[in-house]
N, C-alpha and C. Protein backbone atom coordinates (compact mmCIF):
# COMPACT_ATOMS: atom_id res chain seq x y z
N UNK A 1 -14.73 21.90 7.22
CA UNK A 1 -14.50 21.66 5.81
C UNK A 1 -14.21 20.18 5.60
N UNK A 2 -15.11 19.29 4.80
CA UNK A 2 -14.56 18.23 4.62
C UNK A 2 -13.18 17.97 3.71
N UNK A 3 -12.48 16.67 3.68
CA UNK A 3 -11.21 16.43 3.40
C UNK A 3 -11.89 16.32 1.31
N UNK A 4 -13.25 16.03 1.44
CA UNK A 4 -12.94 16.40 -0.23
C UNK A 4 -12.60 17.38 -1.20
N UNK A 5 -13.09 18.37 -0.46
CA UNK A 5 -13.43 19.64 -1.20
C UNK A 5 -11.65 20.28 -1.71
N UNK A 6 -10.97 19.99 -0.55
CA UNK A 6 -9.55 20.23 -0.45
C UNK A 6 -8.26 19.49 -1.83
N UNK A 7 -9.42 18.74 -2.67
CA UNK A 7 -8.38 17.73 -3.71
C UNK A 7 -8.73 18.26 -5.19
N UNK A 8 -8.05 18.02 -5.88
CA UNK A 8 -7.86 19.04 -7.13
C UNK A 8 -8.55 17.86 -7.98
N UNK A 9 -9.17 18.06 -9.14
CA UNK A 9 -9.18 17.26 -9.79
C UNK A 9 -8.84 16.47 -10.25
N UNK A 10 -7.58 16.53 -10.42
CA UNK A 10 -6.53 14.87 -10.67
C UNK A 10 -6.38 13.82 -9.20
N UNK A 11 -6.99 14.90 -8.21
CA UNK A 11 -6.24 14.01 -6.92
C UNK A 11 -7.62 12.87 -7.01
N UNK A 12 -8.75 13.80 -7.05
CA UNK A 12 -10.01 12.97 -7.05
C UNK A 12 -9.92 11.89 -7.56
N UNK A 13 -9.41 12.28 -8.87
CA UNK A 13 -9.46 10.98 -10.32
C UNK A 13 -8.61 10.04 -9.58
N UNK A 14 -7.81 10.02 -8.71
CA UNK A 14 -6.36 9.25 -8.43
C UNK A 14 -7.27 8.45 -7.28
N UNK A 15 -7.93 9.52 -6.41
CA UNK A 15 -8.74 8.60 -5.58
C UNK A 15 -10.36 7.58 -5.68
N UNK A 16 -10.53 8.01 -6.88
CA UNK A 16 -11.77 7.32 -7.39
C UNK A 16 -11.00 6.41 -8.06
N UNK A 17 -10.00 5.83 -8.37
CA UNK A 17 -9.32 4.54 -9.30
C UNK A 17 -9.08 3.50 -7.79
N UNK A 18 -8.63 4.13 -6.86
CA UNK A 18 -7.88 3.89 -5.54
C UNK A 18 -9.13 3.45 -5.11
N UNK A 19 -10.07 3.97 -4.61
CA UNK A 19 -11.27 3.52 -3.89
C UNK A 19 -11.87 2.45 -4.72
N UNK A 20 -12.15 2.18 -6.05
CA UNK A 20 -12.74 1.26 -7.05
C UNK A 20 -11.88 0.27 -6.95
N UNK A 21 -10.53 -0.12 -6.98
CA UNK A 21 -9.00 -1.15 -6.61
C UNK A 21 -9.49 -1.70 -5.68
N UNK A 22 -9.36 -0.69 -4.81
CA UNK A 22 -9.34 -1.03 -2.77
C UNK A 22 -7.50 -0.82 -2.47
N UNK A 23 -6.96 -0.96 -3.48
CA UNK A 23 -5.63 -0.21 -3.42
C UNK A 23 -5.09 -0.40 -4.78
N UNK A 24 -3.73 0.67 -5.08
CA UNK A 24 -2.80 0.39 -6.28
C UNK A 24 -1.79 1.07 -6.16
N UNK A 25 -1.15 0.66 -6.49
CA UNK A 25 0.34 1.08 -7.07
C UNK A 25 0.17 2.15 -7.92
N UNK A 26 1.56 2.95 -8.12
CA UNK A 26 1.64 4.08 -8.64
C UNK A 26 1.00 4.01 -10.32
N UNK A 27 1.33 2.28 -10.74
CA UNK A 27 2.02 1.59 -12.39
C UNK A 27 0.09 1.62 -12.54
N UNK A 28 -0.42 0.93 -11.40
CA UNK A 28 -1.91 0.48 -11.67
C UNK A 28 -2.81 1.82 -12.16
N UNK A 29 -2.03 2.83 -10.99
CA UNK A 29 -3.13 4.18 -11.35
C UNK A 29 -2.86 4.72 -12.56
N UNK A 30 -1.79 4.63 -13.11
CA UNK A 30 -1.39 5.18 -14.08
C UNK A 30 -2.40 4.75 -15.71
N UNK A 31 -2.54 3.17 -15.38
CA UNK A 31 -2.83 2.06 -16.29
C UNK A 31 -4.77 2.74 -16.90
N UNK A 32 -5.29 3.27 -15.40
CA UNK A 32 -6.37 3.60 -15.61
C UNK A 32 -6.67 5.25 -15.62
N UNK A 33 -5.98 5.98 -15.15
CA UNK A 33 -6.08 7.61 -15.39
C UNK A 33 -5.78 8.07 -16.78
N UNK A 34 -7.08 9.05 -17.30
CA UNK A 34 -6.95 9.61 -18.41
C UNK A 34 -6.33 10.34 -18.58
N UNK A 35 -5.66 10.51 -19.72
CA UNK A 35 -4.33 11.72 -20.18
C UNK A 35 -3.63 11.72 -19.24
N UNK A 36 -2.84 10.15 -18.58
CA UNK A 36 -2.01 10.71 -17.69
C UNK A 36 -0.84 11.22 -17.51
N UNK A 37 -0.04 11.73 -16.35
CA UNK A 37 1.34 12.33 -16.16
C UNK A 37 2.36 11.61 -16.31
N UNK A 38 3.42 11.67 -16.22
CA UNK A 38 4.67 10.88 -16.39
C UNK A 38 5.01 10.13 -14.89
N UNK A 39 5.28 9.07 -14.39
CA UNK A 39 5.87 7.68 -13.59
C UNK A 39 5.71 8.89 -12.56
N UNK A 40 6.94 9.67 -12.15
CA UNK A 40 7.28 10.04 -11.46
C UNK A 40 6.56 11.41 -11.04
N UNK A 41 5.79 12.23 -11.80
CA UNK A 41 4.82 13.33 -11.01
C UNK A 41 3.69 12.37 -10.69
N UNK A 42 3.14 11.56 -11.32
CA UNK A 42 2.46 10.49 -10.26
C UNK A 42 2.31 9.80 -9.48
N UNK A 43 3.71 9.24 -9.00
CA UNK A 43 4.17 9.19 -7.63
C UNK A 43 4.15 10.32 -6.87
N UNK A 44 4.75 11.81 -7.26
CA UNK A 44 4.81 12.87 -5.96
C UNK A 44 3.05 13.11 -5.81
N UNK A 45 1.85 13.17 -7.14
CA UNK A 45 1.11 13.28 -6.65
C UNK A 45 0.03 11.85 -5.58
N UNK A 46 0.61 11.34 -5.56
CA UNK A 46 0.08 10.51 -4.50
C UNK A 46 1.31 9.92 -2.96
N UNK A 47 2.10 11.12 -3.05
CA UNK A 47 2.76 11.40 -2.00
C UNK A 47 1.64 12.25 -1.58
N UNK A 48 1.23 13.30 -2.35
CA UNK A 48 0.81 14.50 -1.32
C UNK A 48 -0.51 14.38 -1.10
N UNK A 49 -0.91 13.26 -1.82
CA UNK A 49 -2.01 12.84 -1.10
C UNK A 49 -2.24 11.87 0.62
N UNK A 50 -1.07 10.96 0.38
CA UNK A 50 -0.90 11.09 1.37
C UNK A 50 -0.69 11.85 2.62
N UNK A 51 0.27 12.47 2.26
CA UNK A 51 0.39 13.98 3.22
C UNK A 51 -0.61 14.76 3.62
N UNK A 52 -1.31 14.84 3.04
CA UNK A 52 -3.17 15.63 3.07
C UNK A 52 -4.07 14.44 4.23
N UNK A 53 -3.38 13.45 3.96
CA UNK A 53 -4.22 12.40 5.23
C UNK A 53 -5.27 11.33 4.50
N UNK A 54 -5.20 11.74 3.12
CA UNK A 54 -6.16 10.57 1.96
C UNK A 54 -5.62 9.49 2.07
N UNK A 55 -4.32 9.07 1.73
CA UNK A 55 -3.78 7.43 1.50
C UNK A 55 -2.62 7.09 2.27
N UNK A 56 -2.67 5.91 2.74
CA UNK A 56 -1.65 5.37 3.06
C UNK A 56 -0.90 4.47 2.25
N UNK A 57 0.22 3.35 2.92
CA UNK A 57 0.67 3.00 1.81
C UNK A 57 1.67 1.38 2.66
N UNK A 58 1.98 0.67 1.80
CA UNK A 58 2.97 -0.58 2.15
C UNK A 58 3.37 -0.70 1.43
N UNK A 59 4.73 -1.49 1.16
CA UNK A 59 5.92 -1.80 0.14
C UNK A 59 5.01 -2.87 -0.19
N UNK A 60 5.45 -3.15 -1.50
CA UNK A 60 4.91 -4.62 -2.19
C UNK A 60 6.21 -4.73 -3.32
N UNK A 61 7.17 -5.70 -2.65
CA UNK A 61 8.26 -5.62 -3.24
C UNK A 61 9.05 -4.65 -3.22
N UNK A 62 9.50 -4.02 -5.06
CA UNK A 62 10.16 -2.43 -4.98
C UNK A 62 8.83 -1.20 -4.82
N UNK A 63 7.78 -1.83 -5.18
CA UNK A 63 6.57 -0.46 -5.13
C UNK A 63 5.76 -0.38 -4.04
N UNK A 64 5.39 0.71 -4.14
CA UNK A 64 4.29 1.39 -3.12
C UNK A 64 3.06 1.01 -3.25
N UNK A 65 2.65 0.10 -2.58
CA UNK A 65 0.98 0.23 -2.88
C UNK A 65 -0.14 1.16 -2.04
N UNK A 66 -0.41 1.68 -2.38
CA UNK A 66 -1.59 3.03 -1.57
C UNK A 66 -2.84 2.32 -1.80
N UNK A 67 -3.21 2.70 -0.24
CA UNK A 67 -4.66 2.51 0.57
C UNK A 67 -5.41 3.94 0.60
N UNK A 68 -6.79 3.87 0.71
CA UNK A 68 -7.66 5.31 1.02
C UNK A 68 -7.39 5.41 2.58
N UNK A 69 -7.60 5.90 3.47
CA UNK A 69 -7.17 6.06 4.65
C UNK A 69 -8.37 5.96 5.68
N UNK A 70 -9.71 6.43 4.60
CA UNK A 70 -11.17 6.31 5.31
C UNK A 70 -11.70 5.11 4.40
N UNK A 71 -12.77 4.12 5.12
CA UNK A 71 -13.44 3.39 4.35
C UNK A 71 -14.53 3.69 3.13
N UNK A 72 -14.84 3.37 2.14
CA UNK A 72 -15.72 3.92 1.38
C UNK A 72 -16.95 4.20 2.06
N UNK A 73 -17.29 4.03 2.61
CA UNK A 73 -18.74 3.92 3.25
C UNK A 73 -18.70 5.56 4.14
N UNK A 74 -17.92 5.82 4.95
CA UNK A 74 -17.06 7.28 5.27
C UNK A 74 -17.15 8.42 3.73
N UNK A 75 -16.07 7.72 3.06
CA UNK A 75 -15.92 8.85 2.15
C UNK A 75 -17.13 8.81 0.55
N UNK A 76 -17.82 8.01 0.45
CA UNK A 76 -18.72 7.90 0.33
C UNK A 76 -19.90 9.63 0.04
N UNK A 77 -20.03 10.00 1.18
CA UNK A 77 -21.53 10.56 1.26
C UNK A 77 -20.70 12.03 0.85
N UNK A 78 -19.35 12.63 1.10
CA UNK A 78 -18.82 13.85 0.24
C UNK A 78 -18.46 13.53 -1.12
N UNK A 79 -18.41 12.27 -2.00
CA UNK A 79 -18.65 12.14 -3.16
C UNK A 79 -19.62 12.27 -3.69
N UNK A 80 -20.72 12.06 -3.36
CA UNK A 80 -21.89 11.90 -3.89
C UNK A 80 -22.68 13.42 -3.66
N UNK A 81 -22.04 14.32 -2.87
CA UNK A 81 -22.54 15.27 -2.49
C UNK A 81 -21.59 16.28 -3.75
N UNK A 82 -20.66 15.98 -4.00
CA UNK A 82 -19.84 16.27 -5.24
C UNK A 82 -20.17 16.49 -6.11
N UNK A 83 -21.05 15.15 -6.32
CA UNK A 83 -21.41 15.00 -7.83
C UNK A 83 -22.76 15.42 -8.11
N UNK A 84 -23.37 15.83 -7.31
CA UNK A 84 -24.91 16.43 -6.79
C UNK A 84 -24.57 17.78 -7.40
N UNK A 85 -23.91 18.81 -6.46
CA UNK A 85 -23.35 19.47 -6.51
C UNK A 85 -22.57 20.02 -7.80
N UNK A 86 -22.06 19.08 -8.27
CA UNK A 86 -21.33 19.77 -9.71
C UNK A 86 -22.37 19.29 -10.94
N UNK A 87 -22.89 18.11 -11.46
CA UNK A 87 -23.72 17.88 -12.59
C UNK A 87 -25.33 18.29 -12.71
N UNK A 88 -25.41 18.26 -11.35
CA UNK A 88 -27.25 18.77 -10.78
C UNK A 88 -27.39 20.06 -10.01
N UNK A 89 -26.29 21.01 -9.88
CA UNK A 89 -26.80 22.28 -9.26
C UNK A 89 -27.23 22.17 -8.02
N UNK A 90 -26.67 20.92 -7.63
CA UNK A 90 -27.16 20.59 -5.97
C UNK A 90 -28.26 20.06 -5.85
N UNK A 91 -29.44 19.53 -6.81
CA UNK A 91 -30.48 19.07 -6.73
C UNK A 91 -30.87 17.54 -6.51
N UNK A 92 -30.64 17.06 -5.37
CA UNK A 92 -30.79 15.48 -5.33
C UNK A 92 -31.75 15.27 -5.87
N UNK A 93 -32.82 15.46 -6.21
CA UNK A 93 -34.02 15.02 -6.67
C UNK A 93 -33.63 15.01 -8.17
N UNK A 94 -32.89 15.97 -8.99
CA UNK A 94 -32.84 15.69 -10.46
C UNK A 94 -31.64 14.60 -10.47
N UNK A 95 -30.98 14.71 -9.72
CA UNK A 95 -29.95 13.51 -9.54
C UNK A 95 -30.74 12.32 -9.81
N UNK A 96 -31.27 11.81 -8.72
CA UNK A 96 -32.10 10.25 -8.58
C UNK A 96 -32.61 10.14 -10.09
N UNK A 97 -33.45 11.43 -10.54
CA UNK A 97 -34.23 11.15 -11.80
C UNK A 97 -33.32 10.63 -12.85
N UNK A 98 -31.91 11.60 -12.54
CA UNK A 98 -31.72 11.06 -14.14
C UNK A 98 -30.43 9.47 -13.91
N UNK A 99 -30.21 9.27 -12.50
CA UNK A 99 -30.37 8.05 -12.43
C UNK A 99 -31.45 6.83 -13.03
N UNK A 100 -32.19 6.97 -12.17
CA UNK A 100 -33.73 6.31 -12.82
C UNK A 100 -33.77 6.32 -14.25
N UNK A 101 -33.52 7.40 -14.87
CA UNK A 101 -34.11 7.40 -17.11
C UNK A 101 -33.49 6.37 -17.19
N UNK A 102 -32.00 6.05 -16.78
CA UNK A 102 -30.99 5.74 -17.29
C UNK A 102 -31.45 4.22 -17.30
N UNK A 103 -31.78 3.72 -18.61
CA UNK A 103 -31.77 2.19 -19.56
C UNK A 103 -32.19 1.18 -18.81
N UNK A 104 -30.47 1.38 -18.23
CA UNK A 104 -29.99 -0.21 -17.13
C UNK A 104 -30.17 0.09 -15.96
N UNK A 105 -31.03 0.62 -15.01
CA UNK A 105 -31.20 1.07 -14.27
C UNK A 105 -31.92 0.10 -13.28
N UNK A 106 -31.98 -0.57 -12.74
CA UNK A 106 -32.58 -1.37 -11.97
C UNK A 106 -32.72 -1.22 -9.95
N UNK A 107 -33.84 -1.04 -9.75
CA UNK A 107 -33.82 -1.24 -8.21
C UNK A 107 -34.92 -2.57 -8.05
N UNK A 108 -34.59 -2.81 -6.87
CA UNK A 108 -35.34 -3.83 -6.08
C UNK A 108 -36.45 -3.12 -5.54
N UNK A 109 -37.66 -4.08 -5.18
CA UNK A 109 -38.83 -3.33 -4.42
C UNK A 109 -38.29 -3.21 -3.06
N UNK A 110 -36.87 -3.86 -2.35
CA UNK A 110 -36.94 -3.78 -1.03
C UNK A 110 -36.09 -2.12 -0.97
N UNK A 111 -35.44 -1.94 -2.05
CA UNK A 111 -34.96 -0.74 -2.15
C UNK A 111 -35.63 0.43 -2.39
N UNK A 112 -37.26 0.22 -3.56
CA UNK A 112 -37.93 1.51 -3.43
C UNK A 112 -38.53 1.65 -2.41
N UNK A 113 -38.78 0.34 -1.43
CA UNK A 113 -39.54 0.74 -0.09
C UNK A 113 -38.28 1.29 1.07
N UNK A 114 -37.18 1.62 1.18
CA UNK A 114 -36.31 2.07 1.79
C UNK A 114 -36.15 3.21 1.30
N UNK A 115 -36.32 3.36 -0.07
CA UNK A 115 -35.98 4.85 -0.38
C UNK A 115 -37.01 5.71 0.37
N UNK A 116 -38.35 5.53 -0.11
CA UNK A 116 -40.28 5.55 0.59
C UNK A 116 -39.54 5.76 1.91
N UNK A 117 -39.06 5.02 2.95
CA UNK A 117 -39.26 5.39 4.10
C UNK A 117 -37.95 6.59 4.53
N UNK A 118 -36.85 6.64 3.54
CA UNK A 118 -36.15 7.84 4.24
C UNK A 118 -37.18 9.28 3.52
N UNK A 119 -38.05 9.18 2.46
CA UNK A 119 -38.17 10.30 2.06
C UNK A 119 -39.29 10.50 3.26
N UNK A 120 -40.22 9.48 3.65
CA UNK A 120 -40.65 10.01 4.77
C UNK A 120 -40.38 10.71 6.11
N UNK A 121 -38.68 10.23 6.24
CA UNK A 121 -38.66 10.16 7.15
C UNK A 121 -38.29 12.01 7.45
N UNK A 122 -37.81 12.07 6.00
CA UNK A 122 -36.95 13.81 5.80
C UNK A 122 -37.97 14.62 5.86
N UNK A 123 -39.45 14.22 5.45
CA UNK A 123 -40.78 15.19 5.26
C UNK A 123 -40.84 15.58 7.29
N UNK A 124 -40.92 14.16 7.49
CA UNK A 124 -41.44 14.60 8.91
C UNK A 124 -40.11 15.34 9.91
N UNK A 125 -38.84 15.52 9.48
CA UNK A 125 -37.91 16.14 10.01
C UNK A 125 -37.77 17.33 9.10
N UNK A 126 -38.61 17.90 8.22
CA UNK A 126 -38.59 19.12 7.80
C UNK A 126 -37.82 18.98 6.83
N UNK A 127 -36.91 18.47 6.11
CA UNK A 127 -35.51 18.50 5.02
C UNK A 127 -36.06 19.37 3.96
């Protein structure tokens, strides 16, 4: 079971502000979470995130500043499998698309030729 599946929706939100930072304080997460909780259930909930093995943490002065515990690049590929998963029915392919509609959407040619070679690469490994 990966360590995402295990976080409630607020923990996510707490760790998608945290991962976008690269760290924050209890005051910072607060500054950017919608409809948030009061000082202090937002501190216990990023105690128990810690406790779960998501964040760590160092004094900075009187406050806590919290770290993710895995690098983005790690936690990364169960987000995205998340969001596959919950807005697309699991369908990477309608995913990318409605990436792509989207306006501002920009790739590089060195990027559609990287995309080209993993989709090749999944045809010839069966995916």
């Amino acid at each position: 079971m990966d360590l995402e599946s295990q976080l409630s929706r607020r923990e996510r939100q707490i760790m998608d502000i945290i991962y976008a930072r690269g760290e924050a304080s209890v005051a910072e997460v607060l500054g950017e979470l919608p409809d948030p909780p009061a000082r202090g259930a937002m501190g216990r909930m990023m105690s128990i995130l810690e406790r779960k093995g998501h964040l760590t943490h160092y004094r900075r002065g009187r406050e806590h500043v919290f770290r993710p515990t895995l690098p983005r690049q790690q936690a990364g590929p169960s987000a995205m499998r998340r969001v596959v998963d919950t807005f697309f029915g699991g369908s990477l392919g309608q995913a990318v698309a409605a990436h792509l509609a989207q306006r501002d959407t920009t790739i590089s040619d060195e990027e559609l030729k990287r995309l080209a070679e993993l989709i090749r690469e999944a045809r010839r490994k069966g995916r």
